[in-house]
C-alpha atoms as a PDB file:
ATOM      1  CA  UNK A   1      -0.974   1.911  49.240  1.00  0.00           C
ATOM      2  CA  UNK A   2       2.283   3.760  50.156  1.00  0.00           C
ATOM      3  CA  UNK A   3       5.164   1.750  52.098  1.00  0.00           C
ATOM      4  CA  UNK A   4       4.745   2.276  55.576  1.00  0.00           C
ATOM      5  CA  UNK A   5       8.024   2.034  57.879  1.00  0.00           C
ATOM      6  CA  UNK A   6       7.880   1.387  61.820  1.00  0.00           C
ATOM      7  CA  UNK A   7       6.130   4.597  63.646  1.00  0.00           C
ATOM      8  CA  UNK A   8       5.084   6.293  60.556  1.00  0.00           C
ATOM      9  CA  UNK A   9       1.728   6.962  59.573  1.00  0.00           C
ATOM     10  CA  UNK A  10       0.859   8.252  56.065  1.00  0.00           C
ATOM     11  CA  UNK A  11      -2.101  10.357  55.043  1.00  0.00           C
ATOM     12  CA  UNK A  12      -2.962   8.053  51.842  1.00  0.00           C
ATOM     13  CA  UNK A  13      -2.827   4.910  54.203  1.00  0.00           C
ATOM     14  CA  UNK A  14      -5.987   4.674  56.636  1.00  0.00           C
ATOM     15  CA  UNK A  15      -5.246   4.026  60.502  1.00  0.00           C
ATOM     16  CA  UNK A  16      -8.597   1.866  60.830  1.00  0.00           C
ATOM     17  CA  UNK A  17     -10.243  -0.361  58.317  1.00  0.00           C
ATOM     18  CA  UNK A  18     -13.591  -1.755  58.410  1.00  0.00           C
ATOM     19  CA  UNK A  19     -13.833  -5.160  58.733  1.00  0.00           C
ATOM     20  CA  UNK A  20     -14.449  -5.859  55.018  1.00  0.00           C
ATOM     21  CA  UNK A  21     -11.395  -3.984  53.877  1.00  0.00           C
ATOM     22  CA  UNK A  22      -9.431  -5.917  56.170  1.00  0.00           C
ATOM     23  CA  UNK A  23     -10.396  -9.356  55.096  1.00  0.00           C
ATOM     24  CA  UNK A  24      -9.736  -8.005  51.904  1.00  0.00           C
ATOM     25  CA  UNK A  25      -6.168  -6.815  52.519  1.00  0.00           C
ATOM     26  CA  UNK A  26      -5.643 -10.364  54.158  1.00  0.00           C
ATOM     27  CA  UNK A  27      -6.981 -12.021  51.624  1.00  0.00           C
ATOM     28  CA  UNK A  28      -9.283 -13.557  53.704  1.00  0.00           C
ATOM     29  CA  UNK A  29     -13.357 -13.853  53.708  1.00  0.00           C
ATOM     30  CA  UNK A  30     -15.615 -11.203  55.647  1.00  0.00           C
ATOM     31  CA  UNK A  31     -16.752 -13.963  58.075  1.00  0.00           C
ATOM     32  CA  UNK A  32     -13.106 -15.624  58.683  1.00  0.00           C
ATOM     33  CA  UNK A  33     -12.032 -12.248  59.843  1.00  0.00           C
ATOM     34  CA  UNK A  34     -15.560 -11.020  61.777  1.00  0.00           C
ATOM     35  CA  UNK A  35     -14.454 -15.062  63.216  1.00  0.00           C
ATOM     36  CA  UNK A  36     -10.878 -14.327  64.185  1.00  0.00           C
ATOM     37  CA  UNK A  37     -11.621 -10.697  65.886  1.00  0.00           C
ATOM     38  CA  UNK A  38     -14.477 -12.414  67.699  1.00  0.00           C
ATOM     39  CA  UNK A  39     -11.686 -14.416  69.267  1.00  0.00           C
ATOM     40  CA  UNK A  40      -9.398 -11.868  69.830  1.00  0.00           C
ATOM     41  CA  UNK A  41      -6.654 -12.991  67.028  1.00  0.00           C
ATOM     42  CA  UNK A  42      -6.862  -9.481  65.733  1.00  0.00           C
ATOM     43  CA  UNK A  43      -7.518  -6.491  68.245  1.00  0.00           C
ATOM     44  CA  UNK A  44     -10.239  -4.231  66.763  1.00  0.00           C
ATOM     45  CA  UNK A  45     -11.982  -1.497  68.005  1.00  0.00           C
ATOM     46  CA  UNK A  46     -15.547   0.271  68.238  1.00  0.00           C
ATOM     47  CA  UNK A  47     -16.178   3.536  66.909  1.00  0.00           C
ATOM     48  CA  UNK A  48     -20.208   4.092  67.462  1.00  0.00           C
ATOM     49  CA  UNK A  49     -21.903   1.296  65.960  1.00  0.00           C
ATOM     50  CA  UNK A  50     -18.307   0.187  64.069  1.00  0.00           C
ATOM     51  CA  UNK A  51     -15.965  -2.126  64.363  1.00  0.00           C
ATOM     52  CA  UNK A  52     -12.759  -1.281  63.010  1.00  0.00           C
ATOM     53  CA  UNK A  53      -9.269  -2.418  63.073  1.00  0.00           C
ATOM     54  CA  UNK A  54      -5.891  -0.566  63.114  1.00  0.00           C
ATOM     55  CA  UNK A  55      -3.407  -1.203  60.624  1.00  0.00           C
ATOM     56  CA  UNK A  56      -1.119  -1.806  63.467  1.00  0.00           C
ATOM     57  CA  UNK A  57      -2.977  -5.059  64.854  1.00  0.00           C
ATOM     58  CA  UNK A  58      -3.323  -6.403  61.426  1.00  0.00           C
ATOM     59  CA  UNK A  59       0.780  -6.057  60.929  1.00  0.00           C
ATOM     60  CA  UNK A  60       1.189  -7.674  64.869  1.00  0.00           C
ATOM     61  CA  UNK A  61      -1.303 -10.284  63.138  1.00  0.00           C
ATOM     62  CA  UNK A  62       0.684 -11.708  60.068  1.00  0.00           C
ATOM     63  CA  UNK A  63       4.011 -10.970  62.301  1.00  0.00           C
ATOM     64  CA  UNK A  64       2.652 -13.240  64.591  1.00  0.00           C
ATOM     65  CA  UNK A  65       1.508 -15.971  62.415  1.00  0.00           C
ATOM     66  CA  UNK A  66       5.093 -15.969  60.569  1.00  0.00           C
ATOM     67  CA  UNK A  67       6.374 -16.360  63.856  1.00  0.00           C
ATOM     68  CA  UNK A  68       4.490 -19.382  65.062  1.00  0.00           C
ATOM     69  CA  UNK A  69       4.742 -20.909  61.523  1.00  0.00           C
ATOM     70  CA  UNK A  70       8.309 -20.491  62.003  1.00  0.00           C
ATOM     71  CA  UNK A  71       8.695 -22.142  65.236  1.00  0.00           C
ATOM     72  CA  UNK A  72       6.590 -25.104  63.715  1.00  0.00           C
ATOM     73  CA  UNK A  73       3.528 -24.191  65.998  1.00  0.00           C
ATOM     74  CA  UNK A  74       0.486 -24.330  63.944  1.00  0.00           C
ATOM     75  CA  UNK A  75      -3.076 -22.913  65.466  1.00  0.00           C
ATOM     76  CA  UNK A  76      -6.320 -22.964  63.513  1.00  0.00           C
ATOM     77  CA  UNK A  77      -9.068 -20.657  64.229  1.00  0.00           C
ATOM     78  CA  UNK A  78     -11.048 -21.597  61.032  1.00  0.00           C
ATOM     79  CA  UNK A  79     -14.599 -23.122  61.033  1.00  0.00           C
ATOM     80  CA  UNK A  80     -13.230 -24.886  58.384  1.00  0.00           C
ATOM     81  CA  UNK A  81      -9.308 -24.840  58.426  1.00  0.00           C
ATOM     82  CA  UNK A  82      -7.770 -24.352  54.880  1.00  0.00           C
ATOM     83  CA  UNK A  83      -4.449 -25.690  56.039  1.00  0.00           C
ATOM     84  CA  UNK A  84      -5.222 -28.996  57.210  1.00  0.00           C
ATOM     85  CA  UNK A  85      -8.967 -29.117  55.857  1.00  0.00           C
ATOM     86  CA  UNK A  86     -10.950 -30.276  58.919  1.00  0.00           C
ATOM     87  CA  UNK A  87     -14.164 -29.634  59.423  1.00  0.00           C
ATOM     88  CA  UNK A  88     -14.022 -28.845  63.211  1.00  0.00           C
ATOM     89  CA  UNK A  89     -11.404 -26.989  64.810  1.00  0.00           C
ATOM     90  CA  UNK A  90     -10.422 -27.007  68.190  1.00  0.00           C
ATOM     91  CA  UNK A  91      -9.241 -23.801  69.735  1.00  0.00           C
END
């Protein structure tokens, strides 16, 4: 993928990604990610039958998770959280 600066959008980088390619970017499993657009922790949209999600709300996404890891806050949306390793989360 081609570096992508603040406003710019590049033909060889897609402006929606299914969910699949999305976990995959994060690094993250297909359900975790269905799990944390469920709840609205990254904005998606529907095309049709689709759900997709803009680049942009998966950059807001990691911004905003640096930010609350830098301010000490710590929020787990996991069924199982991978951080702290309980078994059920409270949202």
């Amino acid at each position: 993928m081609t570096e992508r600066t603040e406003g710019s959008v590049s033909a060889a980088d897609p402006l929606l990604y299914s969910v699949e390619e999305a976990a995959r970017l994060l690094g993250l499993g297909r359900t975790s990610t269905f799990h944390l657009v469920t709840r609205g922790e990254i904005g998606s949209v529907k095309i049709g039958r689709c759900r997709k999600i803009p680049h942009d709300a998966l950059t807001e996404y990691v911004k905003r998770l640096q930010t609350e890891q830098a301010s000490g806050a710590t929020n787990c949306y996991m069924t199982f959280c991978t951080t702290c390793g309980a078994d059920e989360v409270e949202g």
